[in-house]
N, C-alpha and C. Protein backbone atom coordinates (compact mmCIF):
# COMPACT_ATOMS: atom_id res chain seq x y z
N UNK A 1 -98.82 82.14 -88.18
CA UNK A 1 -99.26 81.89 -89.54
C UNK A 1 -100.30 80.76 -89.52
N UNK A 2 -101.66 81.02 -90.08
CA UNK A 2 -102.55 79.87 -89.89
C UNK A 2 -102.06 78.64 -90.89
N UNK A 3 -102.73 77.54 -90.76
CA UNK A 3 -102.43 76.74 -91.38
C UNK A 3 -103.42 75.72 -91.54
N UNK A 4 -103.83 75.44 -93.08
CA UNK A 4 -104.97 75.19 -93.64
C UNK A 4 -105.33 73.34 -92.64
N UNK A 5 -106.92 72.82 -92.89
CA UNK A 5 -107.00 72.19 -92.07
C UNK A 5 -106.45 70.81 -92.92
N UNK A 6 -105.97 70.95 -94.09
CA UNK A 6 -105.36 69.39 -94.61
C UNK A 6 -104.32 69.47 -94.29
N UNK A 7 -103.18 70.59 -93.64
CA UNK A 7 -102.32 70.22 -93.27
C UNK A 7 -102.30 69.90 -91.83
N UNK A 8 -103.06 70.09 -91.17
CA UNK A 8 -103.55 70.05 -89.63
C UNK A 8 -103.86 68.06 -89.63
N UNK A 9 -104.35 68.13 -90.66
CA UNK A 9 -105.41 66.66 -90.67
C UNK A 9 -104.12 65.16 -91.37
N UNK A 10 -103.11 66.11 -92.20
CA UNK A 10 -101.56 65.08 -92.52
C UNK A 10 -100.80 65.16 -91.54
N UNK A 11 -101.19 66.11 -89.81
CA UNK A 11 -100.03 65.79 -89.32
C UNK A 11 -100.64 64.67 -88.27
N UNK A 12 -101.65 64.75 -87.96
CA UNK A 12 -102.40 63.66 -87.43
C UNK A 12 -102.18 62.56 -87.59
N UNK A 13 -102.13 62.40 -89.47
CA UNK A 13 -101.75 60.58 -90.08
C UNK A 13 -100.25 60.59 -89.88
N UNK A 14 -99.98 61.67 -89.60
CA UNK A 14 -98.38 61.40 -90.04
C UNK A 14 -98.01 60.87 -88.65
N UNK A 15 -98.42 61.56 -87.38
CA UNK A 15 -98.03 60.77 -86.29
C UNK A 15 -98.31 59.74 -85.78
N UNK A 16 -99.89 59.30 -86.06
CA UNK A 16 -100.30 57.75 -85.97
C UNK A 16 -99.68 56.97 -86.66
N UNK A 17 -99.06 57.03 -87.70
CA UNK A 17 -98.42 56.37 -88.79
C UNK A 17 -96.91 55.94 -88.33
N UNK A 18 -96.19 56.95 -87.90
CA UNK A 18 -95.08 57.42 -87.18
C UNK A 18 -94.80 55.87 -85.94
N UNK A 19 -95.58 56.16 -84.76
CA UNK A 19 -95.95 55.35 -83.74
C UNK A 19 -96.55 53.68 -84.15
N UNK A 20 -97.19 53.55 -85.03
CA UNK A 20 -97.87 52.72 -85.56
C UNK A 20 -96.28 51.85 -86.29
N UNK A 21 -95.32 52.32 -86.98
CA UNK A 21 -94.33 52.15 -87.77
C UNK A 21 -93.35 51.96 -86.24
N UNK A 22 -93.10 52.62 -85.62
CA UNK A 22 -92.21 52.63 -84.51
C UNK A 22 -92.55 51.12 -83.89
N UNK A 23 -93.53 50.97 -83.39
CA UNK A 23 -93.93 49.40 -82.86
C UNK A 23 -93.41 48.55 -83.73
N UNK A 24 -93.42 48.68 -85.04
CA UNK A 24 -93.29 46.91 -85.71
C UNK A 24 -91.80 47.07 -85.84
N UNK A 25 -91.49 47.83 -86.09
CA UNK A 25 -89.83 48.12 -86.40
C UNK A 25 -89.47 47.72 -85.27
N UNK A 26 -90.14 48.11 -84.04
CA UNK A 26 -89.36 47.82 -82.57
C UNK A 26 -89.49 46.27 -82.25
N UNK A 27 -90.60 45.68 -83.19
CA UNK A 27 -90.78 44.14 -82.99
C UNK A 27 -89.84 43.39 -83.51
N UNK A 28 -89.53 44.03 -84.82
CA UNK A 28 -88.58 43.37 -85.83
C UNK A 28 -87.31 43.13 -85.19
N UNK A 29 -86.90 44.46 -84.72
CA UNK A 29 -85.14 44.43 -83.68
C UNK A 29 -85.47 43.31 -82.64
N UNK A 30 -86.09 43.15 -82.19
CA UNK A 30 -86.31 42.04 -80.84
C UNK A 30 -86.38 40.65 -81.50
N UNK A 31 -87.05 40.38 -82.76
CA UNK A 31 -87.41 38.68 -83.25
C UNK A 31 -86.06 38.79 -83.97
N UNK A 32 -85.08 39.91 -84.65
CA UNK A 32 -83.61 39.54 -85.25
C UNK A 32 -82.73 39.32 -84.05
N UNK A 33 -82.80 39.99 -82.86
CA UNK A 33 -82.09 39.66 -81.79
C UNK A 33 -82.50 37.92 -81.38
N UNK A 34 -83.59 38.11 -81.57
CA UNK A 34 -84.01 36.55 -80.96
C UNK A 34 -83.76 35.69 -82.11
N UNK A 35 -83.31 35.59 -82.79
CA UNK A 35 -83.13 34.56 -84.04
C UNK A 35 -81.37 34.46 -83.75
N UNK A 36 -81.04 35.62 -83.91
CA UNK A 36 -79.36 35.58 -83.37
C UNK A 36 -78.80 34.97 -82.30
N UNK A 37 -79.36 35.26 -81.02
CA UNK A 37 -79.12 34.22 -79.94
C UNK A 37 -79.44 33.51 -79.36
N UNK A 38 -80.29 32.50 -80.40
CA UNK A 38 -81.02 31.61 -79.85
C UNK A 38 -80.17 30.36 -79.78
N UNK A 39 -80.20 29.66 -78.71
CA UNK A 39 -79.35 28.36 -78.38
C UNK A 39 -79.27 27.15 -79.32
N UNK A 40 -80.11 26.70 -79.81
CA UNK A 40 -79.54 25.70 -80.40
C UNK A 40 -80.64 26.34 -81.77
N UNK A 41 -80.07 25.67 -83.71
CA UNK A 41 -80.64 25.27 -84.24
C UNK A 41 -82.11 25.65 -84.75
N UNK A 42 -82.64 24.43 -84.11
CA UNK A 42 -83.94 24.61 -84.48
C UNK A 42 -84.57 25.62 -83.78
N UNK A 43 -84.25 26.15 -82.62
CA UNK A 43 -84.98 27.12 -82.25
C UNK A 43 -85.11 28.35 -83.30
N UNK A 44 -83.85 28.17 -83.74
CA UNK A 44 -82.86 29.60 -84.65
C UNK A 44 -83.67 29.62 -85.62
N UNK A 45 -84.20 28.23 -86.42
CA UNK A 45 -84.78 28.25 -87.38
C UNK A 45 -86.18 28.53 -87.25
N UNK A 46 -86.61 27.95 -86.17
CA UNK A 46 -88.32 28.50 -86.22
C UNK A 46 -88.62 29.93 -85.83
N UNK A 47 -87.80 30.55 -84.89
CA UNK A 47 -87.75 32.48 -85.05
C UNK A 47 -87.60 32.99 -86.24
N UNK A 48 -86.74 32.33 -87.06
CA UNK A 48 -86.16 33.00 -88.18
C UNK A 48 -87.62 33.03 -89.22
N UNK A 49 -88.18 31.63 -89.07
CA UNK A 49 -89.72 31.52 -89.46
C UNK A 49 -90.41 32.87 -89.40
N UNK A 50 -90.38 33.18 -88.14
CA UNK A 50 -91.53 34.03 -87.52
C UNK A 50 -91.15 35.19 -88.13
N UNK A 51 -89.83 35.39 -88.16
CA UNK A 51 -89.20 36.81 -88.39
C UNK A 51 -89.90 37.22 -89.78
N UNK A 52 -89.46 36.20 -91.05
CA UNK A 52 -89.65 36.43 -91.86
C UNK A 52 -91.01 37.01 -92.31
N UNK A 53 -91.92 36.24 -91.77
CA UNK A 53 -93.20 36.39 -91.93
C UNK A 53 -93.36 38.19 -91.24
N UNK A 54 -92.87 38.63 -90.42
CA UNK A 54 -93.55 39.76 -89.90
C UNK A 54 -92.76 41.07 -90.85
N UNK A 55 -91.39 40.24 -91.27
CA UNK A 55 -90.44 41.17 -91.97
C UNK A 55 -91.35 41.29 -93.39
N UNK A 56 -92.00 40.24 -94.10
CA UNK A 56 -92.38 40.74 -95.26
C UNK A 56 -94.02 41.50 -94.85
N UNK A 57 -94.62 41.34 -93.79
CA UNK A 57 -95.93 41.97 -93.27
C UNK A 57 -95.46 43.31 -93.41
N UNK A 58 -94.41 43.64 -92.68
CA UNK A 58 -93.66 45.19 -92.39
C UNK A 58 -93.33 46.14 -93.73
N UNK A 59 -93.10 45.39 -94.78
CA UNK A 59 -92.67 45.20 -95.89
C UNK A 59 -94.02 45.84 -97.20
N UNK A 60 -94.62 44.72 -96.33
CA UNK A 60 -95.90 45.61 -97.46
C UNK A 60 -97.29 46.65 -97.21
N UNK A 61 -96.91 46.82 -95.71
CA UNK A 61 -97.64 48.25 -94.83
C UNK A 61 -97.07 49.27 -95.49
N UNK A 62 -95.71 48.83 -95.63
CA UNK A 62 -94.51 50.38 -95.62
C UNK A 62 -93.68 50.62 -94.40
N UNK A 63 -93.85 50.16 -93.62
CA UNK A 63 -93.06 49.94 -92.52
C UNK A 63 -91.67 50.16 -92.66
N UNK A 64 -91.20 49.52 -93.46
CA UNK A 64 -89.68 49.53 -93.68
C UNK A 64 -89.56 48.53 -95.83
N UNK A 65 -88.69 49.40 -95.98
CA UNK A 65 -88.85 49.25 -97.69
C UNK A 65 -88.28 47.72 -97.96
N UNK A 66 -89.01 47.24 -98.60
CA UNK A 66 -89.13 45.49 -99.49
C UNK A 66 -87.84 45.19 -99.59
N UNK A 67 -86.96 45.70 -99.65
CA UNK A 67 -85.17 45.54 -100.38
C UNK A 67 -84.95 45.83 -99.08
N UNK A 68 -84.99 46.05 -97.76
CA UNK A 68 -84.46 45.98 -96.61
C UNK A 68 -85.05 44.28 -96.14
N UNK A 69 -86.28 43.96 -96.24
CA UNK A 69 -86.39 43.02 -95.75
C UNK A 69 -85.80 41.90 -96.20
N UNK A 70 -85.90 42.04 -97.61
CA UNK A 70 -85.39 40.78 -98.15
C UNK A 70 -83.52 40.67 -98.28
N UNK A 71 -83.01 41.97 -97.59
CA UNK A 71 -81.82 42.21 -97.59
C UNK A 71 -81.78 41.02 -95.71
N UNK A 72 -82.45 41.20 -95.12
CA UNK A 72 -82.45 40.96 -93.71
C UNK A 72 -82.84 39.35 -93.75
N UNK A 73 -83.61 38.62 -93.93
CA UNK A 73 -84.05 37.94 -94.45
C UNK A 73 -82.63 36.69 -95.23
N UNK A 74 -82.40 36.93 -95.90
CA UNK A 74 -81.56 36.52 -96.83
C UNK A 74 -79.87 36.44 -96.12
N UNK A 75 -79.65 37.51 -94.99
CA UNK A 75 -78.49 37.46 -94.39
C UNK A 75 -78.85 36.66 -93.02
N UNK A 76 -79.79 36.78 -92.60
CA UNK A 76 -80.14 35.83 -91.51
C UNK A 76 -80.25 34.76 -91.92
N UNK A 77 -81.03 34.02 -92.90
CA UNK A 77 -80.85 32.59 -93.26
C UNK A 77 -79.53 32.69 -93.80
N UNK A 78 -78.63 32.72 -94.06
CA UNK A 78 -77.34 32.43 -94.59
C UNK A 78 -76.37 32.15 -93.16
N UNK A 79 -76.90 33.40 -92.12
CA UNK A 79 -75.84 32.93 -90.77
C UNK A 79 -75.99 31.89 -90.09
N UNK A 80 -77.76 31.49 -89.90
CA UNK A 80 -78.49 30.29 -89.16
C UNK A 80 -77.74 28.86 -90.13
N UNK A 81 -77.94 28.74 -91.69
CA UNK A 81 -77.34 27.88 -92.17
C UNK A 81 -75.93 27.33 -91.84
N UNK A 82 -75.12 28.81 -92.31
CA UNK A 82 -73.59 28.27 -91.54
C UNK A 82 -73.11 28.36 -90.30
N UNK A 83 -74.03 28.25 -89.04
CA UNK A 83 -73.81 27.71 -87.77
C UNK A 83 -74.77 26.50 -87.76
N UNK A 84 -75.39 26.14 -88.22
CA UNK A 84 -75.44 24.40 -88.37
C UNK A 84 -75.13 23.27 -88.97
């Protein structure tokens, strides 16, 4: 069955988009891992810095939806607080 060339040309964006989305998401799991076991404190707090910043970047690409980040965000500073 042929298939017209705008759908040929959405599956293109859809997979760059796909891969493009796969990377930051895969960044995000690694800087929440790294905020979680980080040794002391202040380290905890300046990842958690970083996190945030890439979590609301991720946030407004589309990457991952605004009410996830600030869901993530909001439970990570609450754990970093009550372990110091």
């Amino acid at each position: 069955m042929p298939r017209s060339r705008t759908v040929l040309k959405r599956q293109r964006q859809t997979e760059r988009q796909r891969l493009r989305n796969k990377g930051v998401r895969s960044e995000l799991r690694t800087l929440e891992r790294r905020v979680q076991t980080a040794a002391d404190p202040a380290a905890a707090q300046a990842d958690l810095r970083t996190l945030q910043k890439r979590l609301d970047q991720a946030a407004a690409k589309g990457a991952i939806h605004p009410n996830r980040a600030a869901r993530k965000k909001s439970r990570l500073a609450r754990k970093i607080k009550s372990a110091s």
